[in-house]
PDB file of N, CA and C in Angstrom:
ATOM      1  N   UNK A   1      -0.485   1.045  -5.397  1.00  0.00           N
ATOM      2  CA  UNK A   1       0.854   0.493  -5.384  1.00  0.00           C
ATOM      3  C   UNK A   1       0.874  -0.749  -6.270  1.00  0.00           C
ATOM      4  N   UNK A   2       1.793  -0.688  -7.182  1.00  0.00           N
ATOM      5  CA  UNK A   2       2.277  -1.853  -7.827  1.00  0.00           C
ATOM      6  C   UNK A   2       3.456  -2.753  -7.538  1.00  0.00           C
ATOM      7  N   UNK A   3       2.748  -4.084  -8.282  1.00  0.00           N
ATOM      8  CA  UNK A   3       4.216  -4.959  -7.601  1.00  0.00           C
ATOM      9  C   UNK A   3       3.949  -5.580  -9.026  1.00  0.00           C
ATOM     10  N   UNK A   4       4.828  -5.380  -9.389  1.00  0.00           N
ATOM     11  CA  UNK A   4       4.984  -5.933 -11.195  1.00  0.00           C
ATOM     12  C   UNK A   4       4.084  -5.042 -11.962  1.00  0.00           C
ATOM     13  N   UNK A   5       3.124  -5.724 -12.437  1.00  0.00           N
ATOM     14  CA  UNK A   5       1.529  -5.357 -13.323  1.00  0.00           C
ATOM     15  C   UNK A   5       0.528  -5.652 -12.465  1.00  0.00           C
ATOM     16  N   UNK A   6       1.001  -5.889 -11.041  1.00  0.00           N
ATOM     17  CA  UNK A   6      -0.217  -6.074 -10.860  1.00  0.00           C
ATOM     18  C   UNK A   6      -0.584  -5.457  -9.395  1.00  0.00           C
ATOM     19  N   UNK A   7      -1.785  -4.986  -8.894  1.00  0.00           N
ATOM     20  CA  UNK A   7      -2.316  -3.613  -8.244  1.00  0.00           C
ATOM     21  C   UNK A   7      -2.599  -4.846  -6.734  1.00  0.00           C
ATOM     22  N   UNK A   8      -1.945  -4.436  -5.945  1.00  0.00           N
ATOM     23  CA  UNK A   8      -1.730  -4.641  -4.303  1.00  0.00           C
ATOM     24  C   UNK A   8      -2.727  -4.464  -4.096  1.00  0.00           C
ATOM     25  N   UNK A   9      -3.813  -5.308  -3.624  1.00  0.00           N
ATOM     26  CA  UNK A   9      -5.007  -5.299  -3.063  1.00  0.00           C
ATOM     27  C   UNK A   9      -5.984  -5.534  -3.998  1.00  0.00           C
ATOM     28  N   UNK A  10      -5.660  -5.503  -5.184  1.00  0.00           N
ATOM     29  CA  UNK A  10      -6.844  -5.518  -6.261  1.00  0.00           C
ATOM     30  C   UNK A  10      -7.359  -4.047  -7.124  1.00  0.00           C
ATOM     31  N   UNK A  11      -8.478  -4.191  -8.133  1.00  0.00           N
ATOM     32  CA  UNK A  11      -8.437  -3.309  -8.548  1.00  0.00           C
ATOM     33  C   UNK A  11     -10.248  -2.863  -7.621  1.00  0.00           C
ATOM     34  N   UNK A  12     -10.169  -1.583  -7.471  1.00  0.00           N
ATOM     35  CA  UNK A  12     -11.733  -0.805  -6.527  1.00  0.00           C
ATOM     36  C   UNK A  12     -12.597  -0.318  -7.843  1.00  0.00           C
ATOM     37  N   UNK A  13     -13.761   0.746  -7.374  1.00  0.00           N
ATOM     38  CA  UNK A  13     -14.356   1.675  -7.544  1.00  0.00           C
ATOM     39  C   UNK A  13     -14.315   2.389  -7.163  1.00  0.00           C
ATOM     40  N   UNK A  14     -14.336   3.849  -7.538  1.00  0.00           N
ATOM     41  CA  UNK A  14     -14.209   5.189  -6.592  1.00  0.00           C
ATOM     42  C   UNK A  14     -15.010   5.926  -7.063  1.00  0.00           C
ATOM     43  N   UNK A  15     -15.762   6.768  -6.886  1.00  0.00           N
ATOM     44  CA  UNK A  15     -16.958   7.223  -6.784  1.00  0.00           C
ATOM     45  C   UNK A  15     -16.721   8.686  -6.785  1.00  0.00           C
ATOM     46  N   UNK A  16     -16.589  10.024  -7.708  1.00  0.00           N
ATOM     47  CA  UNK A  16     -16.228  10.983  -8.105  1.00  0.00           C
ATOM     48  C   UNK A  16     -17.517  12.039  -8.491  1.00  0.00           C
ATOM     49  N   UNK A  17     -17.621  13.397  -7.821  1.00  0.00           N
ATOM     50  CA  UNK A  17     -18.417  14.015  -7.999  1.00  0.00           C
ATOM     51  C   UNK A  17     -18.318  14.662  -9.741  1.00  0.00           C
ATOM     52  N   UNK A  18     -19.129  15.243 -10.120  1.00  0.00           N
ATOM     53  CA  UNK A  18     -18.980  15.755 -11.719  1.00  0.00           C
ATOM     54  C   UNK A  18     -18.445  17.120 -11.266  1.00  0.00           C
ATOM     55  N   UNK A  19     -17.441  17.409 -12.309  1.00  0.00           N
ATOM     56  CA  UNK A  19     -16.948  18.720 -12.072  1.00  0.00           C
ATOM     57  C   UNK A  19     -15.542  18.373 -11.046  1.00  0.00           C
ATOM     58  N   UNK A  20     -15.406  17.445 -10.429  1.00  0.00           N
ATOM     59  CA  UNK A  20     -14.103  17.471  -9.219  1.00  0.00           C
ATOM     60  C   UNK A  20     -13.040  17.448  -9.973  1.00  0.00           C
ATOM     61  N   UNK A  21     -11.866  17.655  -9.134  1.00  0.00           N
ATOM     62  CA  UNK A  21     -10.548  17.467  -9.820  1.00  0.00           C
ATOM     63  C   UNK A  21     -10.245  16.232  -9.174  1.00  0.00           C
ATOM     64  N   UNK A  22      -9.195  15.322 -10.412  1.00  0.00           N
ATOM     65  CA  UNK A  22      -8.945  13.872  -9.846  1.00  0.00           C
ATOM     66  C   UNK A  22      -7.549  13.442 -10.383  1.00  0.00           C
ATOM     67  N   UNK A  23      -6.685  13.605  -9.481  1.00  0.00           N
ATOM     68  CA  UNK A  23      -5.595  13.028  -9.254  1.00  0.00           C
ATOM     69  C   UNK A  23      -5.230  11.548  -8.588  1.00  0.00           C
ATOM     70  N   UNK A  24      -4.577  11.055 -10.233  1.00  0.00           N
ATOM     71  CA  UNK A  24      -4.534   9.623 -10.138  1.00  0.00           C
ATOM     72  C   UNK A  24      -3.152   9.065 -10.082  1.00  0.00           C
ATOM     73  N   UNK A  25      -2.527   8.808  -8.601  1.00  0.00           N
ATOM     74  CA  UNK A  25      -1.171   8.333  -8.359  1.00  0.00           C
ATOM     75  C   UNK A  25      -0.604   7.109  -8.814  1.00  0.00           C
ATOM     76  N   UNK A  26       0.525   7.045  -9.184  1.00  0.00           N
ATOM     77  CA  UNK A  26       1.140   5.230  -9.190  1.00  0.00           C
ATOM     78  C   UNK A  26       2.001   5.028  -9.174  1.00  0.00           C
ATOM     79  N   UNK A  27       2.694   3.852  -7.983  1.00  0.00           N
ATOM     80  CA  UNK A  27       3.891   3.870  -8.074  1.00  0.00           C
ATOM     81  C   UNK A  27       3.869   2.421  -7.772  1.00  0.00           C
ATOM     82  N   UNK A  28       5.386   1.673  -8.100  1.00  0.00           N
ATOM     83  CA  UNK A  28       5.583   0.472  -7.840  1.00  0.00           C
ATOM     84  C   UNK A  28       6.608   0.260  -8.601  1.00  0.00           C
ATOM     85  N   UNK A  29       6.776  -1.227  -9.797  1.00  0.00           N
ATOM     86  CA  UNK A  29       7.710  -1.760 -10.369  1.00  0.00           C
ATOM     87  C   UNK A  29       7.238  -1.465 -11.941  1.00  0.00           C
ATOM     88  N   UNK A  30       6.406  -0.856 -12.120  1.00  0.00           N
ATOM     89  CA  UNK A  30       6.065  -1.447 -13.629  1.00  0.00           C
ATOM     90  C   UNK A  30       6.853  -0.397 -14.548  1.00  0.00           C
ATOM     91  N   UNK A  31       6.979  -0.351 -15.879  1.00  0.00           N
ATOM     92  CA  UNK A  31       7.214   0.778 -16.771  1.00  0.00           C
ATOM     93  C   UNK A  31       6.378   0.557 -17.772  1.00  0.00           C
ATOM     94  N   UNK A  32       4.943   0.820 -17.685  1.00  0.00           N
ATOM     95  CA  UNK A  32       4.318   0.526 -18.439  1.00  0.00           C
ATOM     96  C   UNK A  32       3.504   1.849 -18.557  1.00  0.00           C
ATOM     97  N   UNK A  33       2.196   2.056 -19.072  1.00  0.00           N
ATOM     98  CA  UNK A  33       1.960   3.331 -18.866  1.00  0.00           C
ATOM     99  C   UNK A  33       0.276   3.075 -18.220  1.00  0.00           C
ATOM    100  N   UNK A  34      -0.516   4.295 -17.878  1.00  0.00           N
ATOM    101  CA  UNK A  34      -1.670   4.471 -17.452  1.00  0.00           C
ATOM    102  C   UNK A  34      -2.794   5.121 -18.420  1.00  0.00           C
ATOM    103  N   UNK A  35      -3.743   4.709 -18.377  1.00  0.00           N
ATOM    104  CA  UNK A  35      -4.461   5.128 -19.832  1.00  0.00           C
ATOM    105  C   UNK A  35      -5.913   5.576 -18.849  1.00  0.00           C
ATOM    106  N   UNK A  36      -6.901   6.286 -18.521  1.00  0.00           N
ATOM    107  CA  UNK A  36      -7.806   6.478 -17.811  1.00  0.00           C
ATOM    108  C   UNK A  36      -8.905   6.494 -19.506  1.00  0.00           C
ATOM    109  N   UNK A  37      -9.750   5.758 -19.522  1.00  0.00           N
ATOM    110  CA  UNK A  37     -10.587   5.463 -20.486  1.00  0.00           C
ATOM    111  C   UNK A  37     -11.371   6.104 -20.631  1.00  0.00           C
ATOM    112  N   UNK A  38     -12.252   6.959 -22.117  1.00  0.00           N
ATOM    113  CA  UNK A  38     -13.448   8.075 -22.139  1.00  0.00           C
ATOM    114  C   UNK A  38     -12.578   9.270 -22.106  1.00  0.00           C
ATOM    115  N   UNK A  39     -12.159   9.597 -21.362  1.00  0.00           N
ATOM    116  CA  UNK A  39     -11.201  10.896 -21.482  1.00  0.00           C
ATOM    117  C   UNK A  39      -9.521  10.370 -22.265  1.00  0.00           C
ATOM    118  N   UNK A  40      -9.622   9.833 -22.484  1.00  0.00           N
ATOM    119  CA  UNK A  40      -8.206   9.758 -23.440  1.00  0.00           C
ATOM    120  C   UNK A  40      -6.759  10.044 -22.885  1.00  0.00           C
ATOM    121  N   UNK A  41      -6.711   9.914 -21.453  1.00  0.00           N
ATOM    122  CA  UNK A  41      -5.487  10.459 -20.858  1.00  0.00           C
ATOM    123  C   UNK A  41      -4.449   9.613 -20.398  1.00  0.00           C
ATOM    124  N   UNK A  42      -3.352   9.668 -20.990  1.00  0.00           N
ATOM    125  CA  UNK A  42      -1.867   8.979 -20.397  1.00  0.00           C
ATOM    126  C   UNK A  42      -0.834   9.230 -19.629  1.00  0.00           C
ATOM    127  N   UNK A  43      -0.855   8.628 -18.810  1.00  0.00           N
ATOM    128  CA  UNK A  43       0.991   8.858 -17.995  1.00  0.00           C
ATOM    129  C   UNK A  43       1.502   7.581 -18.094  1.00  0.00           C
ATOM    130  N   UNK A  44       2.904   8.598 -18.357  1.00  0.00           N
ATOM    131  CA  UNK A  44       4.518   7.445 -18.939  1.00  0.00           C
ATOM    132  C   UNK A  44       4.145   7.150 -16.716  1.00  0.00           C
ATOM    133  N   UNK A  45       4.580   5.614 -16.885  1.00  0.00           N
ATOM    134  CA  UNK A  45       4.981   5.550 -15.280  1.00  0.00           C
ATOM    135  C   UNK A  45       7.053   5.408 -15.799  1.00  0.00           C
ATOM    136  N   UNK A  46       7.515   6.398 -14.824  1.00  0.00           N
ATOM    137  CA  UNK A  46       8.867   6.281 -15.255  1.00  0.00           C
ATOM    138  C   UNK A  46       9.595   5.952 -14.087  1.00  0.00           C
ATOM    139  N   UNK A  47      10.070   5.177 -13.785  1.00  0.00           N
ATOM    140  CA  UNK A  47      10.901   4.421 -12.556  1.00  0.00           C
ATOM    141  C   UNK A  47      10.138   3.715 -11.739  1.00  0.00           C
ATOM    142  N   UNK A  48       8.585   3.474 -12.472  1.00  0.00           N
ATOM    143  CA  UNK A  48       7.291   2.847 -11.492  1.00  0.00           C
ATOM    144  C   UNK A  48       6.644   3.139 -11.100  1.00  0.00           C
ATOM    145  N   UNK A  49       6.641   5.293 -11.260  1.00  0.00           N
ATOM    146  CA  UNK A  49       5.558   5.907 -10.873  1.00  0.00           C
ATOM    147  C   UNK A  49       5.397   7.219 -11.421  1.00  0.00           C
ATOM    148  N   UNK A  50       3.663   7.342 -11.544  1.00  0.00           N
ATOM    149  CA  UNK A  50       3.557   8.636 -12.292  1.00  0.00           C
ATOM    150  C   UNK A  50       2.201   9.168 -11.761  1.00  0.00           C
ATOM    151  N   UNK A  51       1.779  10.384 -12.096  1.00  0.00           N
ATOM    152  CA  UNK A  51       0.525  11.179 -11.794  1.00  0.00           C
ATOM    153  C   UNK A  51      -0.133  12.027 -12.438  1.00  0.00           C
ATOM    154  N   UNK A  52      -1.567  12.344 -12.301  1.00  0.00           N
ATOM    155  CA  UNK A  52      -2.194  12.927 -13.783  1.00  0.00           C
ATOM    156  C   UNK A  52      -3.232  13.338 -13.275  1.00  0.00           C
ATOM    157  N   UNK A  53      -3.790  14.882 -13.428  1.00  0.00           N
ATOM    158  CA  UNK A  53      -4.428  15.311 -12.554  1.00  0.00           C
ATOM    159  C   UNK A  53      -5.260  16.126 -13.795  1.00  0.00           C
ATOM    160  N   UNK A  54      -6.746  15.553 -13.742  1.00  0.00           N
ATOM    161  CA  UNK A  54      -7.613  15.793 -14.353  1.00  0.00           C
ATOM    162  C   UNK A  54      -9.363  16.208 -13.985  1.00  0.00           C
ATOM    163  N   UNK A  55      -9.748  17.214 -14.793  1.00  0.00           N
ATOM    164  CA  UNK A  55     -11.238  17.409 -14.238  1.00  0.00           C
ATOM    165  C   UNK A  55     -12.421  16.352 -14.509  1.00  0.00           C
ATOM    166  N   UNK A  56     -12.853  15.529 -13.436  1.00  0.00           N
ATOM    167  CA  UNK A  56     -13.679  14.670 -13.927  1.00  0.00           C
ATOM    168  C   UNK A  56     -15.184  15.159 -14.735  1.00  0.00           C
ATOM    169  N   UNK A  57     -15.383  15.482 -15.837  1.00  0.00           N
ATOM    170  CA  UNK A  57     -16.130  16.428 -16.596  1.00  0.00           C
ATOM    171  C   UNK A  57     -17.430  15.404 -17.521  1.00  0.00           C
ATOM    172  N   UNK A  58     -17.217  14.469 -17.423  1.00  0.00           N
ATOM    173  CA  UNK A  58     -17.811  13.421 -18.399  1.00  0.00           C
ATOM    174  C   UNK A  58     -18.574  12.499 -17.455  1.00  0.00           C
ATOM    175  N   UNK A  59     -19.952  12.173 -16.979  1.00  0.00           N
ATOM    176  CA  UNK A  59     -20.596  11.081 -15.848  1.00  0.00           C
ATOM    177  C   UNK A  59     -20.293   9.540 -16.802  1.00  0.00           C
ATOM    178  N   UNK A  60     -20.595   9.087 -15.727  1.00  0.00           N
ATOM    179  CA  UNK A  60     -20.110   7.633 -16.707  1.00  0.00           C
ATOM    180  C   UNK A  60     -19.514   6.976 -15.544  1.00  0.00           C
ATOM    181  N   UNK A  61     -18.919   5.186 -15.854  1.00  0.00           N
ATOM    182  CA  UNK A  61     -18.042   4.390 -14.950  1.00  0.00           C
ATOM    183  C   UNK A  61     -16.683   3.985 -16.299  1.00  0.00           C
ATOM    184  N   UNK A  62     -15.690   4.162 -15.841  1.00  0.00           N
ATOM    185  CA  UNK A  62     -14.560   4.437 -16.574  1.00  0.00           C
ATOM    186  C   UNK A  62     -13.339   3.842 -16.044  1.00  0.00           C
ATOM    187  N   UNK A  63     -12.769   2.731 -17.042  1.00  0.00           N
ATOM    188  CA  UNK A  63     -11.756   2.426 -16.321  1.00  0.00           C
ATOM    189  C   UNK A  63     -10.355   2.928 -16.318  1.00  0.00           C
ATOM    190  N   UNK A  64      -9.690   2.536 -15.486  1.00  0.00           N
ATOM    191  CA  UNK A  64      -8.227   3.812 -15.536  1.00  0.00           C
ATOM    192  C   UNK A  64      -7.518   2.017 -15.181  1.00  0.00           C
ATOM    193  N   UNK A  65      -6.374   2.478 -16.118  1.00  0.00           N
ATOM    194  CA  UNK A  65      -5.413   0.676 -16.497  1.00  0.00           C
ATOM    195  C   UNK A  65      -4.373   0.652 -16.804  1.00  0.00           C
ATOM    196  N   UNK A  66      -3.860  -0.339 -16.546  1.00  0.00           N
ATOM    197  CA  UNK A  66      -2.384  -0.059 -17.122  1.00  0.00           C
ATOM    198  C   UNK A  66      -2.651  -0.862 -18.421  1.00  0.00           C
ATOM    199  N   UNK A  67      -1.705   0.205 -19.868  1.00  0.00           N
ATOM    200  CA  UNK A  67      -2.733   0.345 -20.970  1.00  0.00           C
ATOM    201  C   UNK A  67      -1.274  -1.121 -21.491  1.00  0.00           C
ATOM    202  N   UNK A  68      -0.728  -1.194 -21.493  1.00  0.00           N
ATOM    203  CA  UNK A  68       0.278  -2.372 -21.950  1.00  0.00           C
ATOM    204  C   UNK A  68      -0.338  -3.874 -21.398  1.00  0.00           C
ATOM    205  N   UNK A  69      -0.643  -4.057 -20.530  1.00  0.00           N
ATOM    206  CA  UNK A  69      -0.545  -5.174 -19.670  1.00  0.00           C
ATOM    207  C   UNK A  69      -2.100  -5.404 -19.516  1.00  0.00           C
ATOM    208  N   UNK A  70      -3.187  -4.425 -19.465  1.00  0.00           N
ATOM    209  CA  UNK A  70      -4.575  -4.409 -19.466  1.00  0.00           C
ATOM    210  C   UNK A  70      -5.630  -4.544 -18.301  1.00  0.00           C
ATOM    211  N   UNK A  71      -3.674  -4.422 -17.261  1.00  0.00           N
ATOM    212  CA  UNK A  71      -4.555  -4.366 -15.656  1.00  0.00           C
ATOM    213  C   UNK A  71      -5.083  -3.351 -15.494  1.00  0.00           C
ATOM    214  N   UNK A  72      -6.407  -3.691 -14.619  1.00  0.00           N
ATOM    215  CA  UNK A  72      -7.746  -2.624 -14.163  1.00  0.00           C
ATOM    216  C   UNK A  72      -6.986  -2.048 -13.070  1.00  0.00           C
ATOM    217  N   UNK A  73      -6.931  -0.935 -12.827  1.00  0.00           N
ATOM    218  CA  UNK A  73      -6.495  -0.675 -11.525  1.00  0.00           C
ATOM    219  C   UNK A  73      -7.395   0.314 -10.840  1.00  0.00           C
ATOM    220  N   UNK A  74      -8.789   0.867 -11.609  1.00  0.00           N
ATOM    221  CA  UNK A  74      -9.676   1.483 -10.443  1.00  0.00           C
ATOM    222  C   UNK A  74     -10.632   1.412 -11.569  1.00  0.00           C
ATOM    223  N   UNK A  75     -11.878   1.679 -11.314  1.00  0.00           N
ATOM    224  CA  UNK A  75     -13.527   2.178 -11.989  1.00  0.00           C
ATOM    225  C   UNK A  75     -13.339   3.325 -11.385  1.00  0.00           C
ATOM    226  N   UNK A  76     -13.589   4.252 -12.209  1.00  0.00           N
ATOM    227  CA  UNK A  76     -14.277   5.130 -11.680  1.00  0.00           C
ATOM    228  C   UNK A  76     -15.166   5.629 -11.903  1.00  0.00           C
ATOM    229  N   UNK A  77     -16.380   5.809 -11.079  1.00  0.00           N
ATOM    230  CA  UNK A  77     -18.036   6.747 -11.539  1.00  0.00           C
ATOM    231  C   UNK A  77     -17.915   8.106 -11.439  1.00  0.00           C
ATOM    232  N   UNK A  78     -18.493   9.076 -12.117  1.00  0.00           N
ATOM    233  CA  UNK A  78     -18.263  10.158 -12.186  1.00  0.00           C
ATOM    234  C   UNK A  78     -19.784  10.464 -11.921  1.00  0.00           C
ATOM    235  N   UNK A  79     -20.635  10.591 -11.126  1.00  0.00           N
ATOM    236  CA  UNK A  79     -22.110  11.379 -11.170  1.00  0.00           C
ATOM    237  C   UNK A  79     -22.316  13.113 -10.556  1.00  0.00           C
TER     238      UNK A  79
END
């Protein structure tokens, strides 16, 4: 959840098996967009919220952000 640019509670780690599917929610105030890093993937957030549902295929720690503003809003490890 967002409140402006910036992520309610802070930004985590989440910890993702290789091969899973990973759906990444967001909603709040922003109109900015989401950029998940290493895999190259974007969602428009449009009225403050958007979703993007991808195979985590690549191991690594990767950040997923809001790509305007440069807030972290999760790590994620993929092993």
């Amino acid at each position: 959840m967002l409140v402006g640019d910036e992520l309610d509670g802070g930004a985590r780690r989440e910890s993702v098996p290789l091969g899973e599917e990973v759906t990444v929610r967001v909603s709040g105030t922003s109109t900015d967009h989401v950029h998940v890093h290493g895999y190259d993937l974007f969602v428009d957030l449009i009225d403050g919220s958007g979703e993007l549902t991808f195979t985590a295929s690549i191991p690594g720690v990767f950040e997923i952000e809001l790509e305007g503003s440069g807030t972290l809003l999760v790590q994620m490890e993929v092993k």
